[in-house]
C-alpha atoms as a PDB file:
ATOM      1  CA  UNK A   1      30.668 -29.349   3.346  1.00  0.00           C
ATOM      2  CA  UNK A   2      31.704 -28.460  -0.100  1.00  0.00           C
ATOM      3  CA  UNK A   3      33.621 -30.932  -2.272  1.00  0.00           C
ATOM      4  CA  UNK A   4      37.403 -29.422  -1.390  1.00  0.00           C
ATOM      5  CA  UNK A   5      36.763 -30.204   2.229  1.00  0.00           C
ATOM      6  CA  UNK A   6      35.423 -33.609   1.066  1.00  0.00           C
ATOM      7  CA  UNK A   7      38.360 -34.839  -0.585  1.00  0.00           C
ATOM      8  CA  UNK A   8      40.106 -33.398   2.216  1.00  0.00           C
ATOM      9  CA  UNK A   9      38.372 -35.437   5.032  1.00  0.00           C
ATOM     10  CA  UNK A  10      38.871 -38.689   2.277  1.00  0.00           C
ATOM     11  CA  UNK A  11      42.136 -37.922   1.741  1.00  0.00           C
ATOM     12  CA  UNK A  12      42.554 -38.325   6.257  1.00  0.00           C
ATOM     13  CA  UNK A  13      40.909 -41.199   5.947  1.00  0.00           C
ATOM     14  CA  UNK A  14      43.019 -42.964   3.853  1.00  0.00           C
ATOM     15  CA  UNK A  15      46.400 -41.599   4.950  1.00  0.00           C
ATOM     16  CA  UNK A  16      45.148 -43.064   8.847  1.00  0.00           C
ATOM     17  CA  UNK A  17      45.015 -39.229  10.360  1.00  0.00           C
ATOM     18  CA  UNK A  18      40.931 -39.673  11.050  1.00  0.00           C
ATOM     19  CA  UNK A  19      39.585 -42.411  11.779  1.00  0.00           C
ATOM     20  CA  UNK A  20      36.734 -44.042   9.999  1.00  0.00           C
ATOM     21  CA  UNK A  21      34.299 -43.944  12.599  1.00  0.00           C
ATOM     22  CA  UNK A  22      34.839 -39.955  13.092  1.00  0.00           C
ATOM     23  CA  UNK A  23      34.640 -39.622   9.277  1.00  0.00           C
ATOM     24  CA  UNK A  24      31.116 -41.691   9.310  1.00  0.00           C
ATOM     25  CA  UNK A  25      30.366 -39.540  12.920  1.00  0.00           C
ATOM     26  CA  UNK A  26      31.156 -35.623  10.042  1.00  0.00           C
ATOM     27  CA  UNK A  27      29.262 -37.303   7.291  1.00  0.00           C
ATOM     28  CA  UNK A  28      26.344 -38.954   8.764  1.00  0.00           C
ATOM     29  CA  UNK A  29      23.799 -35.652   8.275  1.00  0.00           C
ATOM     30  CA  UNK A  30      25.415 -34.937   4.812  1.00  0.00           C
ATOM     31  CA  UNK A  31      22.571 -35.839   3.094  1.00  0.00           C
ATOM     32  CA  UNK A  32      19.893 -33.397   5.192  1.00  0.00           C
ATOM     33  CA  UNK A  33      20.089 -32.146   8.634  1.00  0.00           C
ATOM     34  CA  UNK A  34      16.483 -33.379   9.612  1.00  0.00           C
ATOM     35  CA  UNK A  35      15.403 -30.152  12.472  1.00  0.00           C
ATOM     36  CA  UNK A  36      11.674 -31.339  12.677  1.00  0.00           C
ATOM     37  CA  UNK A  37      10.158 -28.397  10.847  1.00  0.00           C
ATOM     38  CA  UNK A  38      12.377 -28.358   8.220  1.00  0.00           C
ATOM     39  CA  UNK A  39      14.632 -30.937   6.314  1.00  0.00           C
ATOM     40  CA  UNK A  40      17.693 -29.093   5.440  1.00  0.00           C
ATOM     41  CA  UNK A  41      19.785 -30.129   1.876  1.00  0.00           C
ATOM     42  CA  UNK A  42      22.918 -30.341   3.428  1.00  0.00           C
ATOM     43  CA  UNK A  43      24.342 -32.136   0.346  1.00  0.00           C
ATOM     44  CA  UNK A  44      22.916 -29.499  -2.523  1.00  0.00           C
ATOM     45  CA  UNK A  45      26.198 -27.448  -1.998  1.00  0.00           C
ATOM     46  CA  UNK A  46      28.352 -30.770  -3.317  1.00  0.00           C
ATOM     47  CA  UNK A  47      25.949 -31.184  -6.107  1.00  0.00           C
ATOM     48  CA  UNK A  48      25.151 -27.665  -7.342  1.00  0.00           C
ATOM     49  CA  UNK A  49      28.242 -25.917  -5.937  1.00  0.00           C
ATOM     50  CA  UNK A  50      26.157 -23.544  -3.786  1.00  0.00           C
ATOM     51  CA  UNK A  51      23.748 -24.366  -0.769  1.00  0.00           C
ATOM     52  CA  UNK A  52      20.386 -24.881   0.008  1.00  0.00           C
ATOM     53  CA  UNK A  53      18.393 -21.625  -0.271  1.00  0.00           C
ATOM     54  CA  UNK A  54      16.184 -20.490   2.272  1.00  0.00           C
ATOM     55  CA  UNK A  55      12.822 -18.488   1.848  1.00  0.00           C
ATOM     56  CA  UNK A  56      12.733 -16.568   4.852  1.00  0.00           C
ATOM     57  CA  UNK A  57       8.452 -14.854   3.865  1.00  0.00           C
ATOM     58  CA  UNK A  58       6.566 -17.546   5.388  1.00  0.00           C
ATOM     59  CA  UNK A  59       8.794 -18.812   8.258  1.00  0.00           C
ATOM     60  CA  UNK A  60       8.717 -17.878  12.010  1.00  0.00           C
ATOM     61  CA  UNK A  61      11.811 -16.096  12.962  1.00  0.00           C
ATOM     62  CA  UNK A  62      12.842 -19.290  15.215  1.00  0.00           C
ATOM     63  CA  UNK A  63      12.623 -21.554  11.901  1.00  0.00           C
ATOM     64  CA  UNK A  64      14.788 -19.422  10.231  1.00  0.00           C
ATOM     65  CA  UNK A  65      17.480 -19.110  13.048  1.00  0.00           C
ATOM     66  CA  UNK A  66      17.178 -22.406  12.960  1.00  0.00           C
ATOM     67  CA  UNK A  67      17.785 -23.533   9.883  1.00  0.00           C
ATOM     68  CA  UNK A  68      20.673 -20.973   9.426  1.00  0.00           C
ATOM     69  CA  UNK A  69      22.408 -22.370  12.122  1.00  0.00           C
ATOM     70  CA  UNK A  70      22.146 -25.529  10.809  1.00  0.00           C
ATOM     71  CA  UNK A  71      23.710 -24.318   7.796  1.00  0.00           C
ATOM     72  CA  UNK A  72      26.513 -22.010   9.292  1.00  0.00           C
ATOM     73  CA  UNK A  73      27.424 -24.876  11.483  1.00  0.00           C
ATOM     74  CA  UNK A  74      28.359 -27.045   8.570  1.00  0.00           C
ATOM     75  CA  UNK A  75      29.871 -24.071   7.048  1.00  0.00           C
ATOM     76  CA  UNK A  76      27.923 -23.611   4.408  1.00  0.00           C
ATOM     77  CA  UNK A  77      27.056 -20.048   3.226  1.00  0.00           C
ATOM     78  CA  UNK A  78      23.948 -18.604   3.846  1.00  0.00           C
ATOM     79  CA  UNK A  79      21.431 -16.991   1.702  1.00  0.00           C
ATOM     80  CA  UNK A  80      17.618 -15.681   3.069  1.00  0.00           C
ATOM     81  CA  UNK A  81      15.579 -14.671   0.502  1.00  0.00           C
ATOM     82  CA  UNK A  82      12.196 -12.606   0.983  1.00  0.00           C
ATOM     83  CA  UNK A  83      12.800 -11.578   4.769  1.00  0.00           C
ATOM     84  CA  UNK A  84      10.785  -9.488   6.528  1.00  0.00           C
ATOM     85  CA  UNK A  85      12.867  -6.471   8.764  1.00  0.00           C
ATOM     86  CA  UNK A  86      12.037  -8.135  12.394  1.00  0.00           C
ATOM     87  CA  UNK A  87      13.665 -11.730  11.051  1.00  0.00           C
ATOM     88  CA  UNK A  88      16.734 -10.322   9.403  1.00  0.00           C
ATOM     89  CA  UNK A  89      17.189  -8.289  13.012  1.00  0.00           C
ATOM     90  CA  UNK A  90      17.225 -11.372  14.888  1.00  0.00           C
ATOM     91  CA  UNK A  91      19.229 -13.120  12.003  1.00  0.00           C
ATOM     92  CA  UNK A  92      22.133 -10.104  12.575  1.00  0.00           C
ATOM     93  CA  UNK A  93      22.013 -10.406  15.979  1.00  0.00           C
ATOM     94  CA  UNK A  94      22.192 -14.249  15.877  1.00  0.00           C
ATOM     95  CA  UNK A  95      24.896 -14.185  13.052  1.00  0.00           C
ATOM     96  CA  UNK A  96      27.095 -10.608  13.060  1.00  0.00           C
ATOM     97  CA  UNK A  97      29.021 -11.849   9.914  1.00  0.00           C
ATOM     98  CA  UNK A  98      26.386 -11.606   8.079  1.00  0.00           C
ATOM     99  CA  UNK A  99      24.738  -8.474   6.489  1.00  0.00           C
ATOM    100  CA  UNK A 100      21.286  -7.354   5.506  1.00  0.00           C
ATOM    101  CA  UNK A 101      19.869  -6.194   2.414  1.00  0.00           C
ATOM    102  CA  UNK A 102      16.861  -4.434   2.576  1.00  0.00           C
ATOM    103  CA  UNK A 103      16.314  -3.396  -1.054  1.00  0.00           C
ATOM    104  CA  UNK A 104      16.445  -7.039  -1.958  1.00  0.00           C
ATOM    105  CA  UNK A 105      15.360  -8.411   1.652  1.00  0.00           C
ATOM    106  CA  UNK A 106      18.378 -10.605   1.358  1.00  0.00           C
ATOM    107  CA  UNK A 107      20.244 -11.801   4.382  1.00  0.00           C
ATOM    108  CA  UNK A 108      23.331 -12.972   3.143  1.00  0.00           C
ATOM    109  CA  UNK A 109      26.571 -14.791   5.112  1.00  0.00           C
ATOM    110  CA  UNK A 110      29.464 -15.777   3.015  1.00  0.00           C
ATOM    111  CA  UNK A 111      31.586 -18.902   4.405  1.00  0.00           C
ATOM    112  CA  UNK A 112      34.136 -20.066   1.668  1.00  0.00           C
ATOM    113  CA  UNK A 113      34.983 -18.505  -1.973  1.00  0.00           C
ATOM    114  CA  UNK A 114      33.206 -19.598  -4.851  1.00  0.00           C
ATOM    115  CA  UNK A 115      33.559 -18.197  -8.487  1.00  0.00           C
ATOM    116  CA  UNK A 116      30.906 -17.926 -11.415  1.00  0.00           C
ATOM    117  CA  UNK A 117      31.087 -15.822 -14.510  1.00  0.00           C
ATOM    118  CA  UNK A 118      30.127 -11.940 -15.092  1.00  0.00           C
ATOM    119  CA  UNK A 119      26.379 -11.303 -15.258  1.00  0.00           C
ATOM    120  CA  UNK A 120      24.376  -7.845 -16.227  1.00  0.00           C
ATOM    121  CA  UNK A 121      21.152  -6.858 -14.624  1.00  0.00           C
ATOM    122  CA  UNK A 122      18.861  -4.762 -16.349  1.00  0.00           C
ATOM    123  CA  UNK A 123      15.852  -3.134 -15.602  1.00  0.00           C
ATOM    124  CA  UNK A 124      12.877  -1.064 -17.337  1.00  0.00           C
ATOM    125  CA  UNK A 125      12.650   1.466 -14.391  1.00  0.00           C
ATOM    126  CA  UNK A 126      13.919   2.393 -11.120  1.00  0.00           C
ATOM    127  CA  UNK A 127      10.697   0.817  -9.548  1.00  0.00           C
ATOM    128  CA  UNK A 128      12.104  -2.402 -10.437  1.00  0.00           C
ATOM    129  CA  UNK A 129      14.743  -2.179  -8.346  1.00  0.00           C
ATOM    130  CA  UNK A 130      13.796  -4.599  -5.417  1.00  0.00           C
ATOM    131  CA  UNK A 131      13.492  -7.261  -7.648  1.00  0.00           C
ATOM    132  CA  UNK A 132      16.445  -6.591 -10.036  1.00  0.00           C
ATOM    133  CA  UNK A 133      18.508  -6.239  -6.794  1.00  0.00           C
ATOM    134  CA  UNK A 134      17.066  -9.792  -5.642  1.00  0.00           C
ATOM    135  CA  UNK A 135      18.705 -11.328  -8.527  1.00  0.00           C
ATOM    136  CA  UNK A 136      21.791  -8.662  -8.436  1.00  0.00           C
ATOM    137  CA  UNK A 137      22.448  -9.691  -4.829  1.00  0.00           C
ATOM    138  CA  UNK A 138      21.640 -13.878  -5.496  1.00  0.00           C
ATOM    139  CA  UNK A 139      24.134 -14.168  -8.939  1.00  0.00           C
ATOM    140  CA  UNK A 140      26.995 -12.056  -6.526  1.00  0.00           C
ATOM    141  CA  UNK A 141      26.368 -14.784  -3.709  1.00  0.00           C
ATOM    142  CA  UNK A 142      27.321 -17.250  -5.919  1.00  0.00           C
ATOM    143  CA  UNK A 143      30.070 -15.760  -6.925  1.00  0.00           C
ATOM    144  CA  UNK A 144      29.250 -13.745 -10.166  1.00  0.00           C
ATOM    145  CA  UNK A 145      30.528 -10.621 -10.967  1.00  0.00           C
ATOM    146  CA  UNK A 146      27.346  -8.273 -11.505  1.00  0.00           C
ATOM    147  CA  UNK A 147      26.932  -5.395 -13.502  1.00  0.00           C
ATOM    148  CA  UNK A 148      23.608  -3.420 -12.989  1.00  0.00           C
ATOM    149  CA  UNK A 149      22.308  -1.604 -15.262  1.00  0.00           C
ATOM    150  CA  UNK A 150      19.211   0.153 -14.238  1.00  0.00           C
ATOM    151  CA  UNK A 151      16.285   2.674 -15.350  1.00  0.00           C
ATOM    152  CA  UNK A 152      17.123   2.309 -19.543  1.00  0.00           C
ATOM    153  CA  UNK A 153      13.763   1.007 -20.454  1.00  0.00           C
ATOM    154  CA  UNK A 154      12.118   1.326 -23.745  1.00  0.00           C
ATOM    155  CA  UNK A 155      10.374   3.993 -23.059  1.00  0.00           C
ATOM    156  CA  UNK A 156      13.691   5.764 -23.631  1.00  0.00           C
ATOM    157  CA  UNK A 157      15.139   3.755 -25.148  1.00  0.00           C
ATOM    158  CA  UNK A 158      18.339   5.212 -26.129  1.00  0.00           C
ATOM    159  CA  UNK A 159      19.450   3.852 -22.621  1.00  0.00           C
ATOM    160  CA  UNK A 160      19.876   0.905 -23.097  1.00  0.00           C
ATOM    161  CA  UNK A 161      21.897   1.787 -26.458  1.00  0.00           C
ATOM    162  CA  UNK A 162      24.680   3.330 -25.059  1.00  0.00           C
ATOM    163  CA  UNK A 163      25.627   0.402 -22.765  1.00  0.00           C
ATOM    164  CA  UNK A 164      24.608  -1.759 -24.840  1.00  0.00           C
ATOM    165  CA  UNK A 165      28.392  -3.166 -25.031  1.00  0.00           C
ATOM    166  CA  UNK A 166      28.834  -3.481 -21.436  1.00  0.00           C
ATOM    167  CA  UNK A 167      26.357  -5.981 -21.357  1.00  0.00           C
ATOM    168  CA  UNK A 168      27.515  -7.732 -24.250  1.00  0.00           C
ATOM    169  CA  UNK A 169      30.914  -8.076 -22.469  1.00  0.00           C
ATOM    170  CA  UNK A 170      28.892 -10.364 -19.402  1.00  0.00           C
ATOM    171  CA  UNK A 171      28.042 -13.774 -19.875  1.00  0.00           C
ATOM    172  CA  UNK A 172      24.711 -13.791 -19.826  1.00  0.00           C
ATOM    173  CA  UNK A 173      21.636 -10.459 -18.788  1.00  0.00           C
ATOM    174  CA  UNK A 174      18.897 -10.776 -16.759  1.00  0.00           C
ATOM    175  CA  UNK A 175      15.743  -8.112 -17.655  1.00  0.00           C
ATOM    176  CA  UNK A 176      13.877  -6.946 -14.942  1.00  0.00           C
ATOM    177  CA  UNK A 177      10.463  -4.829 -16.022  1.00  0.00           C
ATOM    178  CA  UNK A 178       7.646  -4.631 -15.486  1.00  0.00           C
ATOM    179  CA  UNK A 179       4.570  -2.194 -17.633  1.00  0.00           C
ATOM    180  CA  UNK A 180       3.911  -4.025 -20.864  1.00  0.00           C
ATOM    181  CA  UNK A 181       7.663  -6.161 -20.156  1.00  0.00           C
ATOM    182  CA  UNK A 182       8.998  -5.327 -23.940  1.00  0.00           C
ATOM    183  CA  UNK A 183      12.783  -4.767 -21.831  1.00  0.00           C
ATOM    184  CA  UNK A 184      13.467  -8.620 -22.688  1.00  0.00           C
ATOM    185  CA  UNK A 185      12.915  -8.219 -26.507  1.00  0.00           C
ATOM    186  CA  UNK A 186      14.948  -5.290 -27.159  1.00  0.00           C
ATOM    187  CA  UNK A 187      17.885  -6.437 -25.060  1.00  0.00           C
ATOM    188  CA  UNK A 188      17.768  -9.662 -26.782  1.00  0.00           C
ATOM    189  CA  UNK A 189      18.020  -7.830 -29.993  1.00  0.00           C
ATOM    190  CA  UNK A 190      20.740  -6.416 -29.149  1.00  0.00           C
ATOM    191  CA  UNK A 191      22.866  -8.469 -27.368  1.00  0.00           C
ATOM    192  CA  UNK A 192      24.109 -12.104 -28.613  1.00  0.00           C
ATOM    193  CA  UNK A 193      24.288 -13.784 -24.821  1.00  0.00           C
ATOM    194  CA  UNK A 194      21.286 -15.778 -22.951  1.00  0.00           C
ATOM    195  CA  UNK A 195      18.824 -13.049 -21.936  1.00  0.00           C
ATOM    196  CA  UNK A 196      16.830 -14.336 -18.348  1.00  0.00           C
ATOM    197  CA  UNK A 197      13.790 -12.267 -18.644  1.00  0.00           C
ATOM    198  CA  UNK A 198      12.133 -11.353 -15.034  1.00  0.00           C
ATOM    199  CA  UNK A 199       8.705  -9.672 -15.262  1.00  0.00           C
ATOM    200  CA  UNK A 200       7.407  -7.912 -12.497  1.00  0.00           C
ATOM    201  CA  UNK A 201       4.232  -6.469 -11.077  1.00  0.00           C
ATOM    202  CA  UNK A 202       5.256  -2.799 -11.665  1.00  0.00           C
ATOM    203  CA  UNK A 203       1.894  -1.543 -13.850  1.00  0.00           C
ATOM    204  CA  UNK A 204      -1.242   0.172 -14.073  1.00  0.00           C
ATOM    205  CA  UNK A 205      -4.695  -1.662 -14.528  1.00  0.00           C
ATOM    206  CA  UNK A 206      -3.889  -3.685 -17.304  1.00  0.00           C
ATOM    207  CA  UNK A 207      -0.739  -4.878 -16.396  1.00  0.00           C
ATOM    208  CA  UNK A 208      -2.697  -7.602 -13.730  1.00  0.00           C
ATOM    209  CA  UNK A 209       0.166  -7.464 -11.445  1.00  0.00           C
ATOM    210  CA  UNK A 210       2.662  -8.309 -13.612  1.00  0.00           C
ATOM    211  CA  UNK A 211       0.420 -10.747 -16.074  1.00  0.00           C
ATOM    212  CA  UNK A 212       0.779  -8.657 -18.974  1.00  0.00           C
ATOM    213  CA  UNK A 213       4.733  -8.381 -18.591  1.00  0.00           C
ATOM    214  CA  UNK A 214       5.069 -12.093 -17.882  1.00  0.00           C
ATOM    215  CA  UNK A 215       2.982 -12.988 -21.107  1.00  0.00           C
ATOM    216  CA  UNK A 216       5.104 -10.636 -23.303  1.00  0.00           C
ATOM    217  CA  UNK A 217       7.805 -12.117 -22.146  1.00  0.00           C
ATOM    218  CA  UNK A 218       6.423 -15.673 -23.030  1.00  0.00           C
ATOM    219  CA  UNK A 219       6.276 -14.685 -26.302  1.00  0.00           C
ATOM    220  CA  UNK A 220       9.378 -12.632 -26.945  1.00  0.00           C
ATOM    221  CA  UNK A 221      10.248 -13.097 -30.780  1.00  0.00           C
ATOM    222  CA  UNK A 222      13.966 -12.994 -29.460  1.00  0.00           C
ATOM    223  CA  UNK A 223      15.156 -15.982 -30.028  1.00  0.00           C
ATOM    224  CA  UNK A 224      17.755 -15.666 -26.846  1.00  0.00           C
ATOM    225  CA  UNK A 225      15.083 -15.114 -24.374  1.00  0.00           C
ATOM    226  CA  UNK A 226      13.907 -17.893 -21.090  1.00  0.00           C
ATOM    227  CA  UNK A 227      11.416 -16.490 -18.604  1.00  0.00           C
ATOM    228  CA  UNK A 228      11.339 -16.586 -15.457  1.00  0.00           C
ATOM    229  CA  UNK A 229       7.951 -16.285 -13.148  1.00  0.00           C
ATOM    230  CA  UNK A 230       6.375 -13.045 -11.928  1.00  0.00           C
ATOM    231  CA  UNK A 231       8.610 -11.439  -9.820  1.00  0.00           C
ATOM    232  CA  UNK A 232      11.027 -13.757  -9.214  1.00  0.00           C
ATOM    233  CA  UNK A 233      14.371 -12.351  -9.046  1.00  0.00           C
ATOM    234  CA  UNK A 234      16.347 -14.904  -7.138  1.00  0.00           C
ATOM    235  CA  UNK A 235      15.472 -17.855  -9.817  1.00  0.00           C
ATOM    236  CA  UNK A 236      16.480 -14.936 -12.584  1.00  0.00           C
ATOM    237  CA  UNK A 237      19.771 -14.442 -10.474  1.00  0.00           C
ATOM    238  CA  UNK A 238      20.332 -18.119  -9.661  1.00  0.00           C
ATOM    239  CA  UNK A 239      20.108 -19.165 -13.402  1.00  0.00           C
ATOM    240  CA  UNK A 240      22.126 -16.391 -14.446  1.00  0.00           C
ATOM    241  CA  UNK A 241      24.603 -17.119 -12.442  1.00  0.00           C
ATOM    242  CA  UNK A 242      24.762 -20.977 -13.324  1.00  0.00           C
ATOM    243  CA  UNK A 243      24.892 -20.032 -16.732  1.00  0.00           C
ATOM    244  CA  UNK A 244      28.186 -17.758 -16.415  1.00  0.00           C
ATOM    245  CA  UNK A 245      29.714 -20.541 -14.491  1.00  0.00           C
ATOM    246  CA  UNK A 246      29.639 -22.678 -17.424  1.00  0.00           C
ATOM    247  CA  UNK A 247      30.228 -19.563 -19.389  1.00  0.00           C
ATOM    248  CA  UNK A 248      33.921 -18.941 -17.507  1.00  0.00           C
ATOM    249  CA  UNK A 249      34.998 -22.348 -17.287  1.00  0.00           C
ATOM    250  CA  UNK A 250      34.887 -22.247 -20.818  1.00  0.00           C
END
């Protein structure tokens, strides 16, 4: 239940259409949907304007039907981050609206519209990709309008130059890299927008699985720069996208 169909079901209420005791009998799991194994936030979609997300990596493929249902039955849209191929079969089979994403291992199901701002994702190389599309694929679910930008790293970086307007044009960039992770300084150089800086563990030896990228990032000298944690594309994604919300409202 988002906050439109709230003041919709109030607005029954008061006018005598529902009755209170079928309003109490829709909003008695609004706070969580309690399945046993899990304790769905059925009431994060009134607060944040978007639904509880689920991380599909360490679940069992009946916890994860399970807890989608629980959220398509209350008509709340559906996002599955980190899902392995066998899960996101059963979760098409289950749910045929919904579509899978392998780059990203997203499993995504859209039910209702909701609108955010215009966010650019950049990355330092093409093997960045699954997480840049993680983030890509998470800021579009909530309703951002996503420009990727991909493979302008510094180690050409007269990439990332020439389109270096079309990402000033978005309301915010995320930078996906990983190597030595220096992607999140020069963008933020360059561009005059909040700069979500995504390290990941793309790197020889001395990168330590994205360490080195993470701590460069840490300590960008660009002044427009958060980090997020190794890897991490969704909360990259996610926080861009809340950011351009706030962005186009304004």
């Amino acid at each position: 239940m988002d906050e439109k169909a709230l003041r919709a079901l109030l607005g029954q209420v008061k006018t005598g259409k529902v009755s209170l005791d079928d309003a109490v009998g829709k909003l008695k799991d609004l706070p969580y949907a309690e399945l046993g194994y899990a304790t769905v936030d059925t009431h994060r979609n009134l607060r944040f304007g978007f639904p509880e997300v689920v991380l599909g990596e360490p679940k069992t493929v009946e916890q994860v039907l399970g807890i989608v249902g629980a959220l398509v039955e209350r008509k709340q849209t559906v996002l599955v981050t980190r899902l392995q191929p066998e899960k996101a079969e059963a979760l098409v089979a289950r749910f045929p609206k919904g579509r899978y994403h392998p780059v990203a291992r997203i499993f995504h199901l859209p039910q209702g519209k909701v609108k955010a701002g215009r966010v650019a994702v950049v990355t330092g190389g093409t093997s960045d990709l699954p997480v840049a599309e993680e983030a890509a694929l998470t800021a579009e679910a909530m309703g951002a309008e996503v420009r990727r930008v991909y493979d302008v790293g510094v180690a050409g970086i007269h990439r990332l130059l020439r389109r270096r307007e079309e990402i000033q044009e978005c309301h915010v960039a995320v930078a996906v890299a990983g190597m030595e992770g220096a992607l999140a300084s020069a963008l933020g150089g360059l561009v005059g927008i909040p700069v979500v800086a995504v390290p990941t563990s793309v790197g020889y030896g001395a990168n330590l699985k994205g360490i080195s990228a993470l701590l460069s990032m840490l300590n960008s000298c660009a002044s427009n720069v958060a980090t997020m944690n190794i890897d991490n594309g969704f909360g990259g994604g996610f926080y861009a996208a809340l950011i351009s919300r706030t962005k186009g409202r304004s």
